[in-house]
Protein backbone atom coordinates (compact mmCIF):
# COMPACT_ATOMS: atom_id res chain seq x y z
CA UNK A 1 0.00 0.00 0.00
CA UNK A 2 3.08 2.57 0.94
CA UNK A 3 6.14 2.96 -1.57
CA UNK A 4 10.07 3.80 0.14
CA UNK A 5 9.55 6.77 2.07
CA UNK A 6 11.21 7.96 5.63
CA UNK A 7 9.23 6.55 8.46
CA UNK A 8 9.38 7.44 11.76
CA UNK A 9 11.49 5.25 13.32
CA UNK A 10 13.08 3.46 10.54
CA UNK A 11 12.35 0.16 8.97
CA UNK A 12 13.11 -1.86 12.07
CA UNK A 13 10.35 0.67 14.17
CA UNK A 14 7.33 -2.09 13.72
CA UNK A 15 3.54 -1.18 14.65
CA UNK A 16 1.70 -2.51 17.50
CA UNK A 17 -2.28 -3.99 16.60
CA UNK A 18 -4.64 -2.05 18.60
CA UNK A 19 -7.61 -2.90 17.69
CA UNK A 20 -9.48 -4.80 14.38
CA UNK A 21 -13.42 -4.23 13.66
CA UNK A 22 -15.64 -5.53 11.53
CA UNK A 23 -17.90 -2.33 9.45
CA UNK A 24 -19.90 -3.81 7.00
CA UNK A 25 -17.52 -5.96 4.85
CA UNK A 26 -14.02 -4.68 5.60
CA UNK A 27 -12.20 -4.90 8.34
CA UNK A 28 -10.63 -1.99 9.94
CA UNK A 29 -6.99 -2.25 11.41
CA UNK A 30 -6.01 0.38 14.34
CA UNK A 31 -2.03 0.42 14.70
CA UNK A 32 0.20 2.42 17.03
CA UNK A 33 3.71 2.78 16.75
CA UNK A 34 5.76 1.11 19.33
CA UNK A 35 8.23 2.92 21.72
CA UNK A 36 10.79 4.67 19.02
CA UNK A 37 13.39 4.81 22.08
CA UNK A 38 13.91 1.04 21.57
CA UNK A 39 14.94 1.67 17.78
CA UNK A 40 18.13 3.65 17.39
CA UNK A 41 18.15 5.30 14.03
């Protein structure tokens, strides 16, 4: 869905799953970043 671009926290800074809920017939994903002090740049 996303081309190369400059992400917080780098391409080792993964997203946490907050939440997932059904509306009609998609699904909608809820994602947090995770603590960027863990990821040195």
């Amino acid at each position: 869905m996303l081309g190369p671009a400059a992400y917080a926290g780098g391409p080792t800074a993964r997203l946490r799953l907050l939440e997932t809920r059904q509306i009609g017939d998609v699904v909608l994903l809820r994602y947090a970043p995770k603590d960027l002090s863990k990821y040195p740049r």
